[in-house]
Structure formats: structure tokens, C-alpha cells
PDB file of N, CA and C in Angstrom:
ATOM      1  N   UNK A   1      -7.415 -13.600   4.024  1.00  0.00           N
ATOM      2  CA  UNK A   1      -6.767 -12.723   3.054  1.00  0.00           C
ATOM      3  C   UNK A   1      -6.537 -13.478   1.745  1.00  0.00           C
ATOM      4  N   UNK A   2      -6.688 -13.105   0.656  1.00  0.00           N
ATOM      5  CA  UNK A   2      -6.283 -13.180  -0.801  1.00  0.00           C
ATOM      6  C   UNK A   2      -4.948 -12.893  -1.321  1.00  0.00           C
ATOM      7  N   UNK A   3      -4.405 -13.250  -2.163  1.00  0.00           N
ATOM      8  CA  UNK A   3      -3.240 -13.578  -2.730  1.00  0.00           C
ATOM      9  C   UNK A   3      -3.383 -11.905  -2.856  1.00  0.00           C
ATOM     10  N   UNK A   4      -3.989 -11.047  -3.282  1.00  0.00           N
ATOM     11  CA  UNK A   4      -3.437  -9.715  -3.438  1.00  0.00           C
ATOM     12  C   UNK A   4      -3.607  -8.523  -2.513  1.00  0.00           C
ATOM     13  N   UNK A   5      -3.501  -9.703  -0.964  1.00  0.00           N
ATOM     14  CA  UNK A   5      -3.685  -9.128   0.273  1.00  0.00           C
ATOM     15  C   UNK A   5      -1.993  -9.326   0.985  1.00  0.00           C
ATOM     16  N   UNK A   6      -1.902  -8.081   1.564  1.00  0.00           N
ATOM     17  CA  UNK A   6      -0.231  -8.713   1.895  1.00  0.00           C
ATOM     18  C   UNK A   6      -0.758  -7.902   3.309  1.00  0.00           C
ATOM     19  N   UNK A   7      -0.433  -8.525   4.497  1.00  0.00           N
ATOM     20  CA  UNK A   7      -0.890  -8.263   5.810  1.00  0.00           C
ATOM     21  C   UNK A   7       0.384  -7.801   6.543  1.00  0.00           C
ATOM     22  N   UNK A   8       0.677  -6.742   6.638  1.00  0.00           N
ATOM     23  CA  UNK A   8       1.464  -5.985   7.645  1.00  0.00           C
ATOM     24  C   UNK A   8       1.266  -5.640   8.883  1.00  0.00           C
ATOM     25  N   UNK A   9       0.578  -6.540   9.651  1.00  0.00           N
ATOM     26  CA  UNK A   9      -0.330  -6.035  10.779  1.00  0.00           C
ATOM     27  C   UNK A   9       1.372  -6.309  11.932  1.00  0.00           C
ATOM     28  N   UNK A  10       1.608  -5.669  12.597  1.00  0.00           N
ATOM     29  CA  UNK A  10       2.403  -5.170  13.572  1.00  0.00           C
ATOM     30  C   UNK A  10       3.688  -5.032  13.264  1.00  0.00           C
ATOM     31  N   UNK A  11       3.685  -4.903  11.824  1.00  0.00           N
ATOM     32  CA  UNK A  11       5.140  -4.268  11.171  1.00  0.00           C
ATOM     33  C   UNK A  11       5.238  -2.967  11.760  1.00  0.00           C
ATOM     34  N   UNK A  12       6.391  -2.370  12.170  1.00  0.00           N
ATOM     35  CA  UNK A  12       6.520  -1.063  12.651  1.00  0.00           C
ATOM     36  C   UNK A  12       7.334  -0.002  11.136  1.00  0.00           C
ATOM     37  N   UNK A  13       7.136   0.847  10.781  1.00  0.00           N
ATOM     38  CA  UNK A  13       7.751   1.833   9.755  1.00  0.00           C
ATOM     39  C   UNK A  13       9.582   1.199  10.146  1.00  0.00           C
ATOM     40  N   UNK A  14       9.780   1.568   9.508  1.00  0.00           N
ATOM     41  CA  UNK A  14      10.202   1.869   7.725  1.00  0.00           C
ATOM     42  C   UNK A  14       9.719   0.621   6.925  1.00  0.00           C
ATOM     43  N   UNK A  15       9.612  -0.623   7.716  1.00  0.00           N
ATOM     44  CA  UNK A  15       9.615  -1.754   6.907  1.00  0.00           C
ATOM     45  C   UNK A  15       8.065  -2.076   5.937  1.00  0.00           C
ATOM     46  N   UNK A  16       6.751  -1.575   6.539  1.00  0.00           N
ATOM     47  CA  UNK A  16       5.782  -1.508   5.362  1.00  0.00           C
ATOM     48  C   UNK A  16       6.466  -0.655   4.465  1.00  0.00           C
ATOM     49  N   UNK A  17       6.758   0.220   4.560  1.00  0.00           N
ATOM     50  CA  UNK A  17       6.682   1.292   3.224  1.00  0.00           C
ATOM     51  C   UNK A  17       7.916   0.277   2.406  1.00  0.00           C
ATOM     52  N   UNK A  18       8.501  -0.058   2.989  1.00  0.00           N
ATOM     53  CA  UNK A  18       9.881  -1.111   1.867  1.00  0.00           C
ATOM     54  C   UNK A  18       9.247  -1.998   1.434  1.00  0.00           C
ATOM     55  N   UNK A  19       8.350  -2.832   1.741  1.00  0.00           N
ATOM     56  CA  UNK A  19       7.587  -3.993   1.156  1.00  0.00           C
ATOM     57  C   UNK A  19       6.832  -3.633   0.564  1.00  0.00           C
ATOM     58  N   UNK A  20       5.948  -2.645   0.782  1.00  0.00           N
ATOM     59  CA  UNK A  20       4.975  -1.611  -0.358  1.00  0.00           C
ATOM     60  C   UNK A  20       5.851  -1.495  -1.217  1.00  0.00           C
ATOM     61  N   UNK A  21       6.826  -0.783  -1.606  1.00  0.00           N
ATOM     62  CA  UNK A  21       7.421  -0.045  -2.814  1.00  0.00           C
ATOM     63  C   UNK A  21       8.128  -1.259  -3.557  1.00  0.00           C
ATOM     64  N   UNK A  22       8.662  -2.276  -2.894  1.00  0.00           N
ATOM     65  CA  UNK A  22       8.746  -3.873  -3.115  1.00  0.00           C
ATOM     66  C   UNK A  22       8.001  -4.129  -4.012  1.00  0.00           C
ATOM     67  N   UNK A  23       6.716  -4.396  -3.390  1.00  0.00           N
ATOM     68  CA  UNK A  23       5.517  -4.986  -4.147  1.00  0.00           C
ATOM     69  C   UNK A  23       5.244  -3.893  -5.248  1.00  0.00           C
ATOM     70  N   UNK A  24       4.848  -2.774  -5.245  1.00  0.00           N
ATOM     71  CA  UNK A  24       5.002  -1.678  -6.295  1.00  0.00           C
ATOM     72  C   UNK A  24       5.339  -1.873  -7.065  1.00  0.00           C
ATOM     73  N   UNK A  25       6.725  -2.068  -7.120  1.00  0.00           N
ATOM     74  CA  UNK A  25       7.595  -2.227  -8.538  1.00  0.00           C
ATOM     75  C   UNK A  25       6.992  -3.682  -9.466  1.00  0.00           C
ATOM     76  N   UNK A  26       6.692  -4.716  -8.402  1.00  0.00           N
ATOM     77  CA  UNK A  26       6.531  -5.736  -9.601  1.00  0.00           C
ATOM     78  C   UNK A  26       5.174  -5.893  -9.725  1.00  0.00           C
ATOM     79  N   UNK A  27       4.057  -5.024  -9.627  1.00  0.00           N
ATOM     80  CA  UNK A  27       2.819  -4.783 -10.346  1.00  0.00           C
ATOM     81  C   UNK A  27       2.991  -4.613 -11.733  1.00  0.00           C
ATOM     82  N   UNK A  28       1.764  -5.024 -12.317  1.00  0.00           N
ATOM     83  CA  UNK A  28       1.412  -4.805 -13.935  1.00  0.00           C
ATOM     84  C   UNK A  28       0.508  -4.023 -13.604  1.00  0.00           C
ATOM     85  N   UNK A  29       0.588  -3.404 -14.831  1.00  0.00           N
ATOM     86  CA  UNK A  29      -1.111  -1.842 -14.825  1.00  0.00           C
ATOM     87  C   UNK A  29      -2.026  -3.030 -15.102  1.00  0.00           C
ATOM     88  N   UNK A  30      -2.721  -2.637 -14.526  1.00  0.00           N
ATOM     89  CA  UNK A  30      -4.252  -2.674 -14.250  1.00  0.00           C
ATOM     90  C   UNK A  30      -4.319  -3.305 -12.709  1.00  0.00           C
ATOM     91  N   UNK A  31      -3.271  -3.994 -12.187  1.00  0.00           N
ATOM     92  CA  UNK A  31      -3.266  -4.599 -10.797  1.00  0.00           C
ATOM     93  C   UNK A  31      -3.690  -3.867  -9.485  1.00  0.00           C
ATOM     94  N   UNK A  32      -4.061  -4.810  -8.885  1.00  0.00           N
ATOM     95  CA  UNK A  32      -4.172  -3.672  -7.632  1.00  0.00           C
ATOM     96  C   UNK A  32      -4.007  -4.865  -6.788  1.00  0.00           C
ATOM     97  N   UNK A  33      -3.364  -4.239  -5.032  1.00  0.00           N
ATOM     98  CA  UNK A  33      -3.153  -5.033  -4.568  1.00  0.00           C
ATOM     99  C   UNK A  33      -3.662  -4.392  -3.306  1.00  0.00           C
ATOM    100  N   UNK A  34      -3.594  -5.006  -1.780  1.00  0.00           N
ATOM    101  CA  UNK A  34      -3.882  -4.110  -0.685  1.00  0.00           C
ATOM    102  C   UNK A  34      -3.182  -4.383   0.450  1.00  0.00           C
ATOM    103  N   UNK A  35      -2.655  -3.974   1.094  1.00  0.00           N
ATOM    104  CA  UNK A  35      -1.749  -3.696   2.417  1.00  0.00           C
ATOM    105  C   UNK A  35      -2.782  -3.411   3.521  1.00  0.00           C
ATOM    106  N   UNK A  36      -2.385  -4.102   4.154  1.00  0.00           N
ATOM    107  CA  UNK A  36      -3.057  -4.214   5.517  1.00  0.00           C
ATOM    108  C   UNK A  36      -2.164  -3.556   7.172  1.00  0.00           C
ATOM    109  N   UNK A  37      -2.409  -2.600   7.485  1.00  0.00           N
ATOM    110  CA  UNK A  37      -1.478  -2.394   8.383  1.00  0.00           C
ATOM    111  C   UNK A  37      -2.260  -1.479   9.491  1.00  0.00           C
ATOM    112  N   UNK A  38      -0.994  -1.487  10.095  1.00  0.00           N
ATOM    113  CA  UNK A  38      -2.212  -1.184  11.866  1.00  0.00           C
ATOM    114  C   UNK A  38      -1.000   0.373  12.684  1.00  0.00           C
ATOM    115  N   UNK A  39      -0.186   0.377  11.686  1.00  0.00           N
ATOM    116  CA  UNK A  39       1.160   1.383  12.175  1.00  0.00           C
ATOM    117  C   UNK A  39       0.554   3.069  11.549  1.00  0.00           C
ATOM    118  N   UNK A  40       0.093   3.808  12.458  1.00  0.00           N
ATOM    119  CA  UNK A  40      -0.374   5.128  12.210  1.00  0.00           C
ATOM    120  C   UNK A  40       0.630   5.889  11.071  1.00  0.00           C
ATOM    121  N   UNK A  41       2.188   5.772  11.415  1.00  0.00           N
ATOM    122  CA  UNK A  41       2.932   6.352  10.670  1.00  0.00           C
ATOM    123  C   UNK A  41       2.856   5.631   9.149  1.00  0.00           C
ATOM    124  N   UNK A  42       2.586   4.269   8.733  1.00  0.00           N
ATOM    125  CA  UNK A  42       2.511   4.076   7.425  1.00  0.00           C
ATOM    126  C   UNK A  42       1.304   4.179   6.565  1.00  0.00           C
ATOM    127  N   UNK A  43       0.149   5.051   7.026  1.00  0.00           N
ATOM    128  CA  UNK A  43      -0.704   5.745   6.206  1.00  0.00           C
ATOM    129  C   UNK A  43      -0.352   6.954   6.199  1.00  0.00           C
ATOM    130  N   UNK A  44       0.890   7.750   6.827  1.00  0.00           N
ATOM    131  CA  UNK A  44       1.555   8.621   6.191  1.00  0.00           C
ATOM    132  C   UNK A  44       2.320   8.827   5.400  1.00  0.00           C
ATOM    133  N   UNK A  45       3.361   8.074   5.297  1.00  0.00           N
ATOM    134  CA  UNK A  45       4.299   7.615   4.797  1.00  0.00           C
ATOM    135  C   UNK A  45       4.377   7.282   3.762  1.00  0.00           C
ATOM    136  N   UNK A  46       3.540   5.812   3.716  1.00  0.00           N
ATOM    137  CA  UNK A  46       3.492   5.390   1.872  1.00  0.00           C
ATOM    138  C   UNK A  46       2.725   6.163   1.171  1.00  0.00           C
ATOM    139  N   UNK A  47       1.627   7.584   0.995  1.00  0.00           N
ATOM    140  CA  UNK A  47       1.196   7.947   0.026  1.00  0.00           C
ATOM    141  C   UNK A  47       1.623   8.747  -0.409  1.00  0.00           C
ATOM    142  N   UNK A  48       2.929   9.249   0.409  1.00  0.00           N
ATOM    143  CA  UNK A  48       3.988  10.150   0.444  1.00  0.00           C
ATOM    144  C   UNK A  48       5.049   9.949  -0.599  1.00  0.00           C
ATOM    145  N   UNK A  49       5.356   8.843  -0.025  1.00  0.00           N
ATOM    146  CA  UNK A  49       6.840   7.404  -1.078  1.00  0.00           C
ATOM    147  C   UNK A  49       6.021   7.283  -2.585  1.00  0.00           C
ATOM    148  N   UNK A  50       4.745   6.900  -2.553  1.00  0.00           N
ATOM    149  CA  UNK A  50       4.823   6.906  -3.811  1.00  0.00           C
ATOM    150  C   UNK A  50       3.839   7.808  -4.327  1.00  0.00           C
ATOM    151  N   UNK A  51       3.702   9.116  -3.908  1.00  0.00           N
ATOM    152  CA  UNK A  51       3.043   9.620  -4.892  1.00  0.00           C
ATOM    153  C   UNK A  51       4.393  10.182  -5.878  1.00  0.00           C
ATOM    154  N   UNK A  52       5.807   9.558  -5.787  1.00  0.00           N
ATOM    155  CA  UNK A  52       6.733   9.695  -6.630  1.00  0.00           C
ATOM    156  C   UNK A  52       6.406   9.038  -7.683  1.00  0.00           C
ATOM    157  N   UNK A  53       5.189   7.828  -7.912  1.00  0.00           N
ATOM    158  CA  UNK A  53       5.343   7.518  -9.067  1.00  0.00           C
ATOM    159  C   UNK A  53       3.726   8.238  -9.828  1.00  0.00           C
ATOM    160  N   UNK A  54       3.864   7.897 -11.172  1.00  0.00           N
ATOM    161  CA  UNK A  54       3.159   8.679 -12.143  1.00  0.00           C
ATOM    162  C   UNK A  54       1.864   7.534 -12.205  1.00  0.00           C
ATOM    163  N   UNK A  55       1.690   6.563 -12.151  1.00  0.00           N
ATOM    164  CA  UNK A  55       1.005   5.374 -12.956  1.00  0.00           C
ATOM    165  C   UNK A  55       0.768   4.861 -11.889  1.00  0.00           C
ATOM    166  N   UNK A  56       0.106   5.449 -10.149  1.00  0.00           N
ATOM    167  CA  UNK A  56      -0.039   4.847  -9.123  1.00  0.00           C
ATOM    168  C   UNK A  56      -1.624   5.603  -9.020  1.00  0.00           C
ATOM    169  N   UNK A  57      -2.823   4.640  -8.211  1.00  0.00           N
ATOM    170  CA  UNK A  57      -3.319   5.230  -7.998  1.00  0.00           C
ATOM    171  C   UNK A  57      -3.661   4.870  -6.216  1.00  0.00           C
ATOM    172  N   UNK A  58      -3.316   5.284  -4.933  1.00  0.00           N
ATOM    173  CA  UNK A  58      -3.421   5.085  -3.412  1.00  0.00           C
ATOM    174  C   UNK A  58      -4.832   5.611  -3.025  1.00  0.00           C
ATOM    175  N   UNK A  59      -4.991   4.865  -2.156  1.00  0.00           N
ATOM    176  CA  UNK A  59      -6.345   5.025  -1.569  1.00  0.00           C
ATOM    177  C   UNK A  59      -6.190   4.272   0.253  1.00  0.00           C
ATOM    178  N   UNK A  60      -6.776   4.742   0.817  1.00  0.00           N
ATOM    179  CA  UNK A  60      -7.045   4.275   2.314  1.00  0.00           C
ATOM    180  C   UNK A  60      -7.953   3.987   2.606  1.00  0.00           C
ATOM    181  N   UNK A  61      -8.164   2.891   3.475  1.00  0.00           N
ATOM    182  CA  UNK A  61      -9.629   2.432   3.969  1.00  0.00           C
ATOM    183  C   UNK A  61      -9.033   2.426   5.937  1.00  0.00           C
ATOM    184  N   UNK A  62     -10.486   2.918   6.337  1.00  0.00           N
ATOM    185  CA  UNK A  62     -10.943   2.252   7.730  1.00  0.00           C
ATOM    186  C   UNK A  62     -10.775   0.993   7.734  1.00  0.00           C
ATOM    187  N   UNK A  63      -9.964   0.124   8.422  1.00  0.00           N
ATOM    188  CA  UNK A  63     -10.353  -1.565   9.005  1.00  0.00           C
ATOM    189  C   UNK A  63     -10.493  -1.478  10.016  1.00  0.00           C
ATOM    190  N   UNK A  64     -11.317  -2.811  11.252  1.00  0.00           N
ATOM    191  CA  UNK A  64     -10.756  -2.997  12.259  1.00  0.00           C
ATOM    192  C   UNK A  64      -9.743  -3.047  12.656  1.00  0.00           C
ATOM    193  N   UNK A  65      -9.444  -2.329  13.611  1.00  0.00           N
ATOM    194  CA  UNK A  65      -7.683  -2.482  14.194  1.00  0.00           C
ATOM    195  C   UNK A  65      -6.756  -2.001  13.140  1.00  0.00           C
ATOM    196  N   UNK A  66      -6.666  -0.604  12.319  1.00  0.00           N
ATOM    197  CA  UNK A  66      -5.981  -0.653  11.303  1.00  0.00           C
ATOM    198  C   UNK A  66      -6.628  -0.158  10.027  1.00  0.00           C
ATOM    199  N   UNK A  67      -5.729  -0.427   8.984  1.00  0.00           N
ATOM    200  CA  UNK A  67      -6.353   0.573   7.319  1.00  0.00           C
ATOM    201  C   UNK A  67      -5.675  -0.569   6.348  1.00  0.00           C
ATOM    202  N   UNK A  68      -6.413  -0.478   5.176  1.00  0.00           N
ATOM    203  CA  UNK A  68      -6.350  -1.294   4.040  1.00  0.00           C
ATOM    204  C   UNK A  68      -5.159   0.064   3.110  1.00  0.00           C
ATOM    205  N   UNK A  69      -4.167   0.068   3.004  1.00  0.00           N
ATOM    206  CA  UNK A  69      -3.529   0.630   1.523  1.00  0.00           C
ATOM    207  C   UNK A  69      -3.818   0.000   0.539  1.00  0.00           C
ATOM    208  N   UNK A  70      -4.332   0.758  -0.316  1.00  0.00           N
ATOM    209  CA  UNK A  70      -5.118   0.376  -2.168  1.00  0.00           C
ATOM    210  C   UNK A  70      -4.476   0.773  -2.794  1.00  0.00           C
ATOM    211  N   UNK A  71      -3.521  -0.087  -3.457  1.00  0.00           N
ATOM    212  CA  UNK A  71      -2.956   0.462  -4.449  1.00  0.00           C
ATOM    213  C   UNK A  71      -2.634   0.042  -6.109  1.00  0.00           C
ATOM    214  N   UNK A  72      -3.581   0.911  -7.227  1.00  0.00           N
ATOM    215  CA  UNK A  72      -3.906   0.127  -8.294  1.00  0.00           C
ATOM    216  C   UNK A  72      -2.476   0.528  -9.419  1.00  0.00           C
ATOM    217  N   UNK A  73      -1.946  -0.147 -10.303  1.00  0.00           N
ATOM    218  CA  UNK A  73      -1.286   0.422 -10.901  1.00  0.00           C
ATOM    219  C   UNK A  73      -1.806   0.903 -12.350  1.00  0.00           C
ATOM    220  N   UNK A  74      -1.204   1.994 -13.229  1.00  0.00           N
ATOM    221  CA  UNK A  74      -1.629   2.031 -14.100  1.00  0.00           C
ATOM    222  C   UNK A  74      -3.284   3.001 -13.889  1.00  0.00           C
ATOM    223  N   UNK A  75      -3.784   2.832 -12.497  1.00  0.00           N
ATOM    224  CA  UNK A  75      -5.028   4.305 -12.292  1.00  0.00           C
ATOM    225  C   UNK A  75      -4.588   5.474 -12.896  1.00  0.00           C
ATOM    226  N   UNK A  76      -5.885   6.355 -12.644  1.00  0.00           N
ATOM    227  CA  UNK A  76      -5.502   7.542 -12.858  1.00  0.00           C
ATOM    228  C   UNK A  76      -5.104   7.918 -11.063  1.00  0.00           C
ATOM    229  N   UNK A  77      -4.247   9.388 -10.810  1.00  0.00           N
ATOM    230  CA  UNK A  77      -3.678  10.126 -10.085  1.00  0.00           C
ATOM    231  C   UNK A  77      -5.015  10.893  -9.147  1.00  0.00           C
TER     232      UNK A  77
END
């Protein structure tokens, strides 16, 4: 993993989506970073939490064992 890889692999909910919105806040636009997690409920959850913000753009990937959260700041919606 890369510095703008943050690995949540057997975090259980609520606590990705708090470290997501964590990390969220101290992005600069144009950043993007990716979450790694393996908890079914937090590819519900976080695109939920932040499609509260305006200047987010979320995306999901297939991984082994799990999904990549993409999240660029400053995208378009």
C-alpha cells in the first residue's frame, strides 16, 4: 500500500466511515486517496456520509477479499 492507501481491512462500521470522514476533511482538491475495506456495511455507508459533501467525488472498486473506496476531492459529483 501507498501513503494514499489507508487499509481498513477488518475494521467493523462505524469506525471506517469515522476515519473516512477523518481523512476527508484534511484532503486538498485535487487529492484522492483510497480506503481499503472488507466490511459489506461500509460500501454503504460512506457514500451515503458523504455524499453530504459538495466537492467529493466516491467511487468503488472490486478487490480481493473486499473494495477499494475512491475518494477524490474537489471532482466533479
Amino acid at each position: 500500500m501507498n501513503a494514499d492507501e489507508i487499509d481498513l481491512y477488518g475494521k467493523i462500521c462505524p469506525y471506517p466511515v469515522v476515519v473516512i470522514i477523518e481523512e476527508v476533511n484534511k484532503m486538498r482538491s485535487g487529492e484522492t486517496k483510497t480506503f481499503c475495506v472488507n466490511d459489506p456495511l461500509a460500501i454503504k455507508s460512506v457514500p451515503e456520509e458523504l455524499s453530504e459533501y459538495d466537492d467529493l467525488q466516491v467511487s468503488i472498486e472490486d478487490r480481493e477479499k473486499g473494495w477499494n473506496i475512491i475518494v477524490t476531492k474537489g471532482g466533479a459529483k
